[in-house]
PDB file of N, CA and C in Angstrom:
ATOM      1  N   UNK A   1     -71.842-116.909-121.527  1.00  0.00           N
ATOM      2  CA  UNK A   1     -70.471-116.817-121.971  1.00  0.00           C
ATOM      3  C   UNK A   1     -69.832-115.551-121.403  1.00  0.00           C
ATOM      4  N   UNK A   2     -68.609-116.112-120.797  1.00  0.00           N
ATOM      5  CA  UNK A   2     -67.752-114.677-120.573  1.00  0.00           C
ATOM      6  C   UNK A   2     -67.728-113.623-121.086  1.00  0.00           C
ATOM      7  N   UNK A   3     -67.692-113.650-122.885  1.00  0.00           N
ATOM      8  CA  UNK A   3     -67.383-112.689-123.605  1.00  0.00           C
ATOM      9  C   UNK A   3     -68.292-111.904-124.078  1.00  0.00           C
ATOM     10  N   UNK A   4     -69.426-113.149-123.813  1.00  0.00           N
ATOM     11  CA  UNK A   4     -70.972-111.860-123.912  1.00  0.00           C
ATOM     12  C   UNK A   4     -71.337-111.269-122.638  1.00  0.00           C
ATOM     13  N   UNK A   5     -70.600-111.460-122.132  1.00  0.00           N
ATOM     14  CA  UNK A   5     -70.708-110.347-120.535  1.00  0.00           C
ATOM     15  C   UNK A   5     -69.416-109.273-120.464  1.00  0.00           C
ATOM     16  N   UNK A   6     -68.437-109.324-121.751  1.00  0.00           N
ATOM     17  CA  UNK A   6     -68.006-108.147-121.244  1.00  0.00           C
ATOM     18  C   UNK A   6     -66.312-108.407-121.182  1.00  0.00           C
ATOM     19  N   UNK A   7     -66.436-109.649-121.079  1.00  0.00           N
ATOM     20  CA  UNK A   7     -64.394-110.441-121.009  1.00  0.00           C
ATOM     21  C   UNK A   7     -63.591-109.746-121.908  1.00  0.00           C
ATOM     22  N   UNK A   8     -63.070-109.026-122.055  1.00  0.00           N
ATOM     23  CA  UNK A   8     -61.815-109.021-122.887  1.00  0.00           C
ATOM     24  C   UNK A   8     -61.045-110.397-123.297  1.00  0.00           C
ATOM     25  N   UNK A   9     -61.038-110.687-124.738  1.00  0.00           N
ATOM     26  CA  UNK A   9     -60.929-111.948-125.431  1.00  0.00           C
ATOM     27  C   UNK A   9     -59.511-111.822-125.560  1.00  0.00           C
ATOM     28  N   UNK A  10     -58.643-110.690-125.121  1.00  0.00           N
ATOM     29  CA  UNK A  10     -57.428-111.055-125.413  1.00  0.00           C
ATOM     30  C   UNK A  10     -56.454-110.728-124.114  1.00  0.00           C
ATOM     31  N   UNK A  11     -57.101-111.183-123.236  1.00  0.00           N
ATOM     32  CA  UNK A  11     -56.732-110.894-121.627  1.00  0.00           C
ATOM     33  C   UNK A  11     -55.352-112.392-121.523  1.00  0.00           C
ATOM     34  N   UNK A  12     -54.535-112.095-120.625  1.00  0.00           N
ATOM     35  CA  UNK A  12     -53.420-112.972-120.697  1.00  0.00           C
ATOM     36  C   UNK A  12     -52.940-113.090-119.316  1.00  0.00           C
ATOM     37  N   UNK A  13     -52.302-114.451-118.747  1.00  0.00           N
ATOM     38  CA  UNK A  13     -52.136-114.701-117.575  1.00  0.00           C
ATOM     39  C   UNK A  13     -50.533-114.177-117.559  1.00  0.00           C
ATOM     40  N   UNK A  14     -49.760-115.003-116.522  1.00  0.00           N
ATOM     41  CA  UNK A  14     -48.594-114.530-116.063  1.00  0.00           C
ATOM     42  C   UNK A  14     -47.332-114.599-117.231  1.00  0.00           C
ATOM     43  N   UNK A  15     -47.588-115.480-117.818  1.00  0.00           N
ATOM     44  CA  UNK A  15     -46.751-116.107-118.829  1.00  0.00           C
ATOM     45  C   UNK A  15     -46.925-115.704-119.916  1.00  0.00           C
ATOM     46  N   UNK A  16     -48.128-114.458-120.040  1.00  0.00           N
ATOM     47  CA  UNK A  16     -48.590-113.791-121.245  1.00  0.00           C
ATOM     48  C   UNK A  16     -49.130-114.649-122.503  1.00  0.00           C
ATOM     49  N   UNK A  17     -49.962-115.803-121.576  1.00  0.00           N
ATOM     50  CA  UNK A  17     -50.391-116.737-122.122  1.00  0.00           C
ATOM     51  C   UNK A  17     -52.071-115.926-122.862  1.00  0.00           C
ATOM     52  N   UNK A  18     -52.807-116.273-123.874  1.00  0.00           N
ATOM     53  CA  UNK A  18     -53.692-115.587-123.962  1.00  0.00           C
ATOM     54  C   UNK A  18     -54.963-117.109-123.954  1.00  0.00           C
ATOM     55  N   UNK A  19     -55.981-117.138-124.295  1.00  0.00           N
ATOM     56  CA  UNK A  19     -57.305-117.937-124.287  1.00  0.00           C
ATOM     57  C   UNK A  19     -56.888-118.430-125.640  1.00  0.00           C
ATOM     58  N   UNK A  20     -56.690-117.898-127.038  1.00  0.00           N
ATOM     59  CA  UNK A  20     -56.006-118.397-127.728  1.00  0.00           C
ATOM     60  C   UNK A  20     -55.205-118.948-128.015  1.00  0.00           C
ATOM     61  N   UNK A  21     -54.029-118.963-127.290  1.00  0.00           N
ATOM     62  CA  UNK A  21     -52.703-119.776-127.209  1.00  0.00           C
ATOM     63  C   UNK A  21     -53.144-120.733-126.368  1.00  0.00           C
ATOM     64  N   UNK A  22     -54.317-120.719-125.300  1.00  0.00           N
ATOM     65  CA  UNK A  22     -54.140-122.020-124.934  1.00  0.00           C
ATOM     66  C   UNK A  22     -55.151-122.805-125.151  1.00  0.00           C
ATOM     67  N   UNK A  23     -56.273-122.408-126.034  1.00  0.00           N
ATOM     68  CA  UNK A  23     -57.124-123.294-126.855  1.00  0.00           C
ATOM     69  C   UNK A  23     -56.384-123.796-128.386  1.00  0.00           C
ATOM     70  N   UNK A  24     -55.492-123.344-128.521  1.00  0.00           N
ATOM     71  CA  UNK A  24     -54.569-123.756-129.828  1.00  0.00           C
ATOM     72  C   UNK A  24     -54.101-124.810-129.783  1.00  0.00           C
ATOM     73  N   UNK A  25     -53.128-124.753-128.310  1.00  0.00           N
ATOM     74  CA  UNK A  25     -52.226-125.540-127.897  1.00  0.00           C
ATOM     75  C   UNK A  25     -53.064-126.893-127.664  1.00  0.00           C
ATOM     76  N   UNK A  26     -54.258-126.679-127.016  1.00  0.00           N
ATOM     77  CA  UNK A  26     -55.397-128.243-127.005  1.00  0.00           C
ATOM     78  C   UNK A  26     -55.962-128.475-128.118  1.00  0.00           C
ATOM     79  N   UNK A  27     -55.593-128.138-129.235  1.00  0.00           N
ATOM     80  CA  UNK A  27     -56.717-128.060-130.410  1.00  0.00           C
ATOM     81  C   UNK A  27     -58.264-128.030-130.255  1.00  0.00           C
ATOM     82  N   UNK A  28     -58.307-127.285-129.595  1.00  0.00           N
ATOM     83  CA  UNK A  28     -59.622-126.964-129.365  1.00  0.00           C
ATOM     84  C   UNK A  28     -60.408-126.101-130.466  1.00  0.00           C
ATOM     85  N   UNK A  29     -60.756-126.808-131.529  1.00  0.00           N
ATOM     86  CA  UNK A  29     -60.829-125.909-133.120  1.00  0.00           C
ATOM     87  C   UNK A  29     -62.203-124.900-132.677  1.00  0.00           C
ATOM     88  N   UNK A  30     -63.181-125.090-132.201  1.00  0.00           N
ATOM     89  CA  UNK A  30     -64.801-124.448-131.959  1.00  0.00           C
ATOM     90  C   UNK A  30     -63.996-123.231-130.744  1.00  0.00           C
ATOM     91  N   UNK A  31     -63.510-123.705-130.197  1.00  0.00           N
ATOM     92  CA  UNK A  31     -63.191-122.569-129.213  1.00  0.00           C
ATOM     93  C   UNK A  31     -61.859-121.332-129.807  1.00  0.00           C
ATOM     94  N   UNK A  32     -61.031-122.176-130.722  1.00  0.00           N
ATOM     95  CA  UNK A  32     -60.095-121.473-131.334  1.00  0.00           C
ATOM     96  C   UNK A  32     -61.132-120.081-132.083  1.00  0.00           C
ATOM     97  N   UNK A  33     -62.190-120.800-132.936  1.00  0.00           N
ATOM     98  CA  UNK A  33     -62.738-119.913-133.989  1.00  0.00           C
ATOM     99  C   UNK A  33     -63.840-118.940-133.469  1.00  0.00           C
ATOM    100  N   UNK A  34     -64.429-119.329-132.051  1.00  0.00           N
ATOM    101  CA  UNK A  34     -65.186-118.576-131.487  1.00  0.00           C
ATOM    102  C   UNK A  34     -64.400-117.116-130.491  1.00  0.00           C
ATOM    103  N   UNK A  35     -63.081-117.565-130.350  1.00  0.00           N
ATOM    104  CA  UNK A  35     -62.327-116.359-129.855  1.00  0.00           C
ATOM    105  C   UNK A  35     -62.070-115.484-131.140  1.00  0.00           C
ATOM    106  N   UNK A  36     -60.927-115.810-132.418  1.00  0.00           N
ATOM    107  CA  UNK A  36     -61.110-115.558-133.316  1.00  0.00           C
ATOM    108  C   UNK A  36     -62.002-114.810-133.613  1.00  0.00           C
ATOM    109  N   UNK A  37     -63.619-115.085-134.189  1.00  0.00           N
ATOM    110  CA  UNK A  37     -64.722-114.354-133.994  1.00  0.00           C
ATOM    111  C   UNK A  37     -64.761-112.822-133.454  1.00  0.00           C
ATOM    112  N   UNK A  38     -64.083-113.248-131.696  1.00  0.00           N
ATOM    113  CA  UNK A  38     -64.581-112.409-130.576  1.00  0.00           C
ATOM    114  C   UNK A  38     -63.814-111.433-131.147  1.00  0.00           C
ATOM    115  N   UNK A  39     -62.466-111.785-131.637  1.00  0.00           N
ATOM    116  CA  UNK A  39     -61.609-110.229-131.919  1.00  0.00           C
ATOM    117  C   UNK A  39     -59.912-110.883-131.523  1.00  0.00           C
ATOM    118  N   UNK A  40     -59.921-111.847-131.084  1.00  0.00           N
ATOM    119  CA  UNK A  40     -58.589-112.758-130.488  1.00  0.00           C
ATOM    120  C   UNK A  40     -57.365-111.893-131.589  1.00  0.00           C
ATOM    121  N   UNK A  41     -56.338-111.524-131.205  1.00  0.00           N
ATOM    122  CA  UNK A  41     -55.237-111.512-131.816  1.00  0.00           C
ATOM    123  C   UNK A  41     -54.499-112.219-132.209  1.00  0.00           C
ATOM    124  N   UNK A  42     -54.161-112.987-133.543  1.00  0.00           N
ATOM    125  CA  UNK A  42     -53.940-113.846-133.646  1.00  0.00           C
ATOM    126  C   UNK A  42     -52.363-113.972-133.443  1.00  0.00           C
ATOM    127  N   UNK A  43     -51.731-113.222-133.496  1.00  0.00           N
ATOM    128  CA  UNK A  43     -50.391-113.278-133.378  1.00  0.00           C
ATOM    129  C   UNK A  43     -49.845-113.268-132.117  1.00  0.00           C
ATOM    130  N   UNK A  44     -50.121-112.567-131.000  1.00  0.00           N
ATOM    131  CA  UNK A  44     -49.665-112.647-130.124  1.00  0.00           C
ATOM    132  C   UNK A  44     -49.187-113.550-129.165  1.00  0.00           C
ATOM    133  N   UNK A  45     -47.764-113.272-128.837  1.00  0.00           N
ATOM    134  CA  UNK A  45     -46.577-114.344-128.693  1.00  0.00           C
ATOM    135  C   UNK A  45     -46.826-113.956-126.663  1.00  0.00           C
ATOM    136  N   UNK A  46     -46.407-115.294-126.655  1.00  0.00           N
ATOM    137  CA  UNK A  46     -46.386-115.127-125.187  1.00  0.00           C
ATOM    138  C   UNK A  46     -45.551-115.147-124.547  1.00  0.00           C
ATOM    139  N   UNK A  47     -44.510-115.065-123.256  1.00  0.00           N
ATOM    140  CA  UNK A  47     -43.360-114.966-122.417  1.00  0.00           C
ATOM    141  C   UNK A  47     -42.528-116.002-123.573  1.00  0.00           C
ATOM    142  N   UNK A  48     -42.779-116.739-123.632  1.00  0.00           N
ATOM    143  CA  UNK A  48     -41.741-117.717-124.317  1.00  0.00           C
ATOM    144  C   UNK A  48     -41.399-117.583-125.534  1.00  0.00           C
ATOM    145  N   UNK A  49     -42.485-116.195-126.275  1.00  0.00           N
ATOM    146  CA  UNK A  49     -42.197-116.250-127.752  1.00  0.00           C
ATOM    147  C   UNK A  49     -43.091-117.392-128.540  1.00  0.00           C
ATOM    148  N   UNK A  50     -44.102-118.349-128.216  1.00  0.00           N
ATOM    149  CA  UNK A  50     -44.628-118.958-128.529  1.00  0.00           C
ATOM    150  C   UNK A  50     -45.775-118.753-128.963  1.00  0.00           C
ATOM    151  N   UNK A  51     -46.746-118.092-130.362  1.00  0.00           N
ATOM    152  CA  UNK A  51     -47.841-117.794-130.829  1.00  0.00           C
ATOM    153  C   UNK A  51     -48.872-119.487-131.023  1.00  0.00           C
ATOM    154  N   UNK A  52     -49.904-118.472-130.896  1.00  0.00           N
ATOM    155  CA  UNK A  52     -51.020-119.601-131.090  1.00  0.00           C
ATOM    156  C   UNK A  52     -50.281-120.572-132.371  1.00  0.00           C
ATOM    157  N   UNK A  53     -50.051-120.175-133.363  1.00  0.00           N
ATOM    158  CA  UNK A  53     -49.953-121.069-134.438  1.00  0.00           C
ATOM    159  C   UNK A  53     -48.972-122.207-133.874  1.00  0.00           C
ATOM    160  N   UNK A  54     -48.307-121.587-133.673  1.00  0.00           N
ATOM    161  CA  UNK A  54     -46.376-122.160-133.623  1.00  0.00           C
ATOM    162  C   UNK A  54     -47.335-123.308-132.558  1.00  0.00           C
ATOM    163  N   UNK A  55     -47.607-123.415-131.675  1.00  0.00           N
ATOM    164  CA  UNK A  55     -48.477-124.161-130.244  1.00  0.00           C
ATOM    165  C   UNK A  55     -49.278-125.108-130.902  1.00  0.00           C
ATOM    166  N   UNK A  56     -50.189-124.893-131.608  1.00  0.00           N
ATOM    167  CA  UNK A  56     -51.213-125.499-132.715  1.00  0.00           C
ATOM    168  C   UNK A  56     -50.384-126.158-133.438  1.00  0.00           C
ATOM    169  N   UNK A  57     -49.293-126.114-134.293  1.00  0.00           N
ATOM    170  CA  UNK A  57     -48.005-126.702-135.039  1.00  0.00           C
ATOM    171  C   UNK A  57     -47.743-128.016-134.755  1.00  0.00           C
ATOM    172  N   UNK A  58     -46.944-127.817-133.319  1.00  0.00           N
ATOM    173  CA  UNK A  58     -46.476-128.437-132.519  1.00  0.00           C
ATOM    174  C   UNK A  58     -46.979-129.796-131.807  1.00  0.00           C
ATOM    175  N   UNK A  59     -48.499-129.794-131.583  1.00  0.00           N
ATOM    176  CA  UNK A  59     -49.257-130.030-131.282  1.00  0.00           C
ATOM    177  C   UNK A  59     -49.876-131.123-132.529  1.00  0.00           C
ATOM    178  N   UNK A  60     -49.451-130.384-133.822  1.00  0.00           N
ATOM    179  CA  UNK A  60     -50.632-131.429-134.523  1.00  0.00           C
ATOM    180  C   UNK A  60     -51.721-131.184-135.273  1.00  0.00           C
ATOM    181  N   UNK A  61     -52.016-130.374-134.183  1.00  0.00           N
ATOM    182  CA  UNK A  61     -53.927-129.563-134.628  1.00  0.00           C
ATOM    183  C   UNK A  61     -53.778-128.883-135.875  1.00  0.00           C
ATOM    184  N   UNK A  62     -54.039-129.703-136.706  1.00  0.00           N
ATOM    185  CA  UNK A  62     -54.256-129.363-138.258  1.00  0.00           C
ATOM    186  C   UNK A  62     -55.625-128.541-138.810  1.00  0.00           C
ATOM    187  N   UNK A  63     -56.606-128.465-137.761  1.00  0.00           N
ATOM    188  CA  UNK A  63     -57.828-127.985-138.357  1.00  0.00           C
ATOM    189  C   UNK A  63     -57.532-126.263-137.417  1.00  0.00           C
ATOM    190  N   UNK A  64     -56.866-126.683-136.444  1.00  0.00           N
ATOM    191  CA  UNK A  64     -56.686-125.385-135.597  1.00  0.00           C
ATOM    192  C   UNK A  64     -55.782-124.393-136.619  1.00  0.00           C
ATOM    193  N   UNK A  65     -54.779-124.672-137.043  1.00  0.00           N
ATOM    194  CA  UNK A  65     -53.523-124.341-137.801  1.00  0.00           C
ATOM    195  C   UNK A  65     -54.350-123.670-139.146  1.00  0.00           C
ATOM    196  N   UNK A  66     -55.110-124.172-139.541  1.00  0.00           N
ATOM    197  CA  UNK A  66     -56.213-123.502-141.038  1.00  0.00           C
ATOM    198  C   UNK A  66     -56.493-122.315-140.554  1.00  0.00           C
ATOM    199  N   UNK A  67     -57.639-122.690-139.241  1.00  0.00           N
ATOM    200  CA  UNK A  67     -58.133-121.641-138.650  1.00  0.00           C
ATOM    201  C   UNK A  67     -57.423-120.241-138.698  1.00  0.00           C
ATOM    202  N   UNK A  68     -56.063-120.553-137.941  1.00  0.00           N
ATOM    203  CA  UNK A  68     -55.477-119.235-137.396  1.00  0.00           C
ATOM    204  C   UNK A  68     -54.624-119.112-138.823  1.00  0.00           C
ATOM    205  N   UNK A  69     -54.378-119.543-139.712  1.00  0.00           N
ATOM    206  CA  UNK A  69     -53.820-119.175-140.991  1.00  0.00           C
ATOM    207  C   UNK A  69     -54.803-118.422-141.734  1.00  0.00           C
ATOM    208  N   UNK A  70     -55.921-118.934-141.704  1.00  0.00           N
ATOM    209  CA  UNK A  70     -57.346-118.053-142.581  1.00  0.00           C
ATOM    210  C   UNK A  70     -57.692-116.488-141.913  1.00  0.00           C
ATOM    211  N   UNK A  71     -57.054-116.868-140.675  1.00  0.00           N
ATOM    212  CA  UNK A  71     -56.868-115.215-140.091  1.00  0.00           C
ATOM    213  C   UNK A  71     -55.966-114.498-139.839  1.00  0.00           C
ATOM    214  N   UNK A  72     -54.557-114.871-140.776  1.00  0.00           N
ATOM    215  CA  UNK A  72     -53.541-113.585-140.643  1.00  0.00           C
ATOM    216  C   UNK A  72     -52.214-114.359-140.194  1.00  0.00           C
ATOM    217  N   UNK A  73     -52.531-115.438-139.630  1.00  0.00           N
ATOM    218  CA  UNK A  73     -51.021-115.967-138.592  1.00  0.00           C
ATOM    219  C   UNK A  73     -49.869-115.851-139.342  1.00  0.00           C
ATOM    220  N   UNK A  74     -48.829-115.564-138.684  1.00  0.00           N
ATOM    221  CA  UNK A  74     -47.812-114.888-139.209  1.00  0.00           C
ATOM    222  C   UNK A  74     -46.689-116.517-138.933  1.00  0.00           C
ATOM    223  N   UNK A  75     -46.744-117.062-140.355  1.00  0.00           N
ATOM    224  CA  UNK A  75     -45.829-118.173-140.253  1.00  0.00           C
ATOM    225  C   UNK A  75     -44.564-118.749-139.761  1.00  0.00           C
ATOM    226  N   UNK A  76     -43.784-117.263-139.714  1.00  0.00           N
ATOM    227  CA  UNK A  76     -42.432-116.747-139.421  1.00  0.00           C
ATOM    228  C   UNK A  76     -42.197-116.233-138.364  1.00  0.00           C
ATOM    229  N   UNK A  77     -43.440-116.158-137.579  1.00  0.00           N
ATOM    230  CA  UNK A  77     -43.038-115.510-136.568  1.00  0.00           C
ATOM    231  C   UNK A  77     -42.717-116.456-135.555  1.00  0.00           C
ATOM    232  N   UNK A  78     -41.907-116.010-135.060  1.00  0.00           N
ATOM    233  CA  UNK A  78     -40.430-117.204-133.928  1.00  0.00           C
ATOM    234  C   UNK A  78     -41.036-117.747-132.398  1.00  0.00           C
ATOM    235  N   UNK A  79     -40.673-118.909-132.068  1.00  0.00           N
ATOM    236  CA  UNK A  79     -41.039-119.057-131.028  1.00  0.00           C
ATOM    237  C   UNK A  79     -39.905-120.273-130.615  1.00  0.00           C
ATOM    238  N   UNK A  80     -39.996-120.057-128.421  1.00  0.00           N
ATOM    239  CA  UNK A  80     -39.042-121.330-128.087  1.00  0.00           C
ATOM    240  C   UNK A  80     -40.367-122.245-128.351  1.00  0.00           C
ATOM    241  N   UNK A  81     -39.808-123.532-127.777  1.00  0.00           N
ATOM    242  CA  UNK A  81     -38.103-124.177-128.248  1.00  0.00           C
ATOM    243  C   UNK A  81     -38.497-124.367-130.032  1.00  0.00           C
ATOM    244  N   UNK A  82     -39.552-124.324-130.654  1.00  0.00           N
ATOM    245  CA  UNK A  82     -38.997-124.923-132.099  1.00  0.00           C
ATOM    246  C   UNK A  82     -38.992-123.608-132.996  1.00  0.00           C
ATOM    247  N   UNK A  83     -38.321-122.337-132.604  1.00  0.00           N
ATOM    248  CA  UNK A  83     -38.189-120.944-133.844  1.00  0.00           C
ATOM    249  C   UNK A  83     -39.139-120.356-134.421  1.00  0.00           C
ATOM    250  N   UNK A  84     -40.294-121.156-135.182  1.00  0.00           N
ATOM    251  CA  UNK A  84     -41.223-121.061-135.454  1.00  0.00           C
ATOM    252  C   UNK A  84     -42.454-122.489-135.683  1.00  0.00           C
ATOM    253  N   UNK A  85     -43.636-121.971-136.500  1.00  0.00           N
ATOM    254  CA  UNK A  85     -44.193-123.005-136.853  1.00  0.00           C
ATOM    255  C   UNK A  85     -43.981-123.730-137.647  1.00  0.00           C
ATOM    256  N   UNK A  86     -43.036-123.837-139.154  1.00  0.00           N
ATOM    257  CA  UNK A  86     -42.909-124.796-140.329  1.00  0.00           C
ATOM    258  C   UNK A  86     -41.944-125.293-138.766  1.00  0.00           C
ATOM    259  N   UNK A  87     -40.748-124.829-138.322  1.00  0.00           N
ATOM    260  CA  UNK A  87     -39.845-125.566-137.791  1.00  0.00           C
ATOM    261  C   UNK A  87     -40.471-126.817-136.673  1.00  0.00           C
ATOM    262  N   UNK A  88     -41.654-126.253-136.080  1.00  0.00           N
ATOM    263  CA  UNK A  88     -42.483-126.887-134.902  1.00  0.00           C
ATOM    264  C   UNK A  88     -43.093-128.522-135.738  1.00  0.00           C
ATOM    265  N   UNK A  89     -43.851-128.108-136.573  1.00  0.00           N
ATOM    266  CA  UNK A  89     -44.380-128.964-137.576  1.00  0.00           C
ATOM    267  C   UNK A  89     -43.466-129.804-138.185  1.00  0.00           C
ATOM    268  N   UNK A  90     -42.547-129.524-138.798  1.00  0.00           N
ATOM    269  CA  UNK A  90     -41.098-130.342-139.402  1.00  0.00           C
ATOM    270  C   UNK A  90     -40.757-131.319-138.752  1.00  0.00           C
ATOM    271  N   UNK A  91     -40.207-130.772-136.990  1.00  0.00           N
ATOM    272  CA  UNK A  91     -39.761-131.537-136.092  1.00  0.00           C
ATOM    273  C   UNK A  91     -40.429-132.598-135.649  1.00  0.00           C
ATOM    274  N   UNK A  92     -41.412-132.258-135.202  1.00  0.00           N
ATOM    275  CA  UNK A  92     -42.790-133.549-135.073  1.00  0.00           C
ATOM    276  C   UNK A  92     -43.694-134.579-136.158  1.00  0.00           C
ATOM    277  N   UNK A  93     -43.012-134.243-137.451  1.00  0.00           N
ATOM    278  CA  UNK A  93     -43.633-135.058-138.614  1.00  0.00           C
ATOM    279  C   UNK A  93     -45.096-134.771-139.026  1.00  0.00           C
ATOM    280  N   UNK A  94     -45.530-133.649-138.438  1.00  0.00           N
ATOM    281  CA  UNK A  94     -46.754-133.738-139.314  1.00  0.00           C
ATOM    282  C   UNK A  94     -46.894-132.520-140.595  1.00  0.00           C
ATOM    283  N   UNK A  95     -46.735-133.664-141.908  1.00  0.00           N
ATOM    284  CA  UNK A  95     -46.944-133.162-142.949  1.00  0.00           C
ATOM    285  C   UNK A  95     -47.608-132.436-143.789  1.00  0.00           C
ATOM    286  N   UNK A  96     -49.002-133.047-142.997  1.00  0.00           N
ATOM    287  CA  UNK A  96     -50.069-131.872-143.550  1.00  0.00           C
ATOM    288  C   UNK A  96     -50.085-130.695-143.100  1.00  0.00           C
ATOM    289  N   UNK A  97     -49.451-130.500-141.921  1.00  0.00           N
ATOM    290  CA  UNK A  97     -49.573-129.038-141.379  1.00  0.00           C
ATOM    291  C   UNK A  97     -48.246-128.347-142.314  1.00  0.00           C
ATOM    292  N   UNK A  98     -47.289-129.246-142.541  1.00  0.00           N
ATOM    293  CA  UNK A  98     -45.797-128.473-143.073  1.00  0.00           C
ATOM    294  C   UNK A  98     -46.598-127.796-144.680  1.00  0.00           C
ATOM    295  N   UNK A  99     -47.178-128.614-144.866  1.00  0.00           N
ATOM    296  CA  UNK A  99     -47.617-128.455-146.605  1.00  0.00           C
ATOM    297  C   UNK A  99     -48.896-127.035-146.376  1.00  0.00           C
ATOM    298  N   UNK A 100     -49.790-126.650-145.232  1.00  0.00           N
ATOM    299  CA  UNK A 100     -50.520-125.768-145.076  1.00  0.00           C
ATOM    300  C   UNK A 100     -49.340-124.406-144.871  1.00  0.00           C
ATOM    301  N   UNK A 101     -48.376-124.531-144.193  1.00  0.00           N
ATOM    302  CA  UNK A 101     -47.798-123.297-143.954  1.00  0.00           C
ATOM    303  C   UNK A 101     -46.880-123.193-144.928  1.00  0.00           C
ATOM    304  N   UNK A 102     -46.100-123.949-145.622  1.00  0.00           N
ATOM    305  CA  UNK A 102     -45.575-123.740-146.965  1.00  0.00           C
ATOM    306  C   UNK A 102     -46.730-123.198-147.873  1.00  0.00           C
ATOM    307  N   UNK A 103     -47.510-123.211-148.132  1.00  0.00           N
ATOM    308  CA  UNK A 103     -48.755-122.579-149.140  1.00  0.00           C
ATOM    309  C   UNK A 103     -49.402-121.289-148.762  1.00  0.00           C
ATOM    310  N   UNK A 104     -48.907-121.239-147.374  1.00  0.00           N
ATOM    311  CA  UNK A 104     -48.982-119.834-147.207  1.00  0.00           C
ATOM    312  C   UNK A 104     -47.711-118.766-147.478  1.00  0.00           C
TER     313      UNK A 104
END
């Protein structure tokens, strides 16, 4: 593994995309929680303003969305195009995720 050799887990490409935001965005839940683990920041927004959660939201990934809520994700925090995550979740109909970030 990269990160047991030394990777910086919160390294980010051009778009200030991070390994988190884009294992979120695939719901990739084992890889979400193993960065997480590593030290991943969970908040951090990328060129677009788009945080792991808000991406995870959007997306669907309901087990991903726990994940990064059980570690701090900041519900409110804004992203394009849907403002944030309740708004991301709202727009796309999935309820169970609207009802996880309302309870936070």
């Amino acid at each position: 593994l990269l990160l047991d050799k030394g990777a910086y887990v919160n390294t980010s490409d051009d778009h200030h995309n991070t390994a988190l935001c884009v294992a979120s965005a695939g719901g990739h839940e084992a890889v979400v929680k193993l960065l997480l683990d590593k030290g991943a920041h969970v908040n951090t927004s990328n060129k677009y303003y788009s945080d792991a959660l808000c991406v995870a939201s959007v997306g669907g990934h309901e087990a991903v969305v726990k994940l990064l809520l059980d570690k701090g994700a900041d519900v409110y925090a804004g992203g394009r195009p849907y403002d944030n995550a309740l708004y991301a979740a709202s727009a796309r109909g999935y309820e169970a995720i609207v009802k996880l970030l309302l309870d936070k």
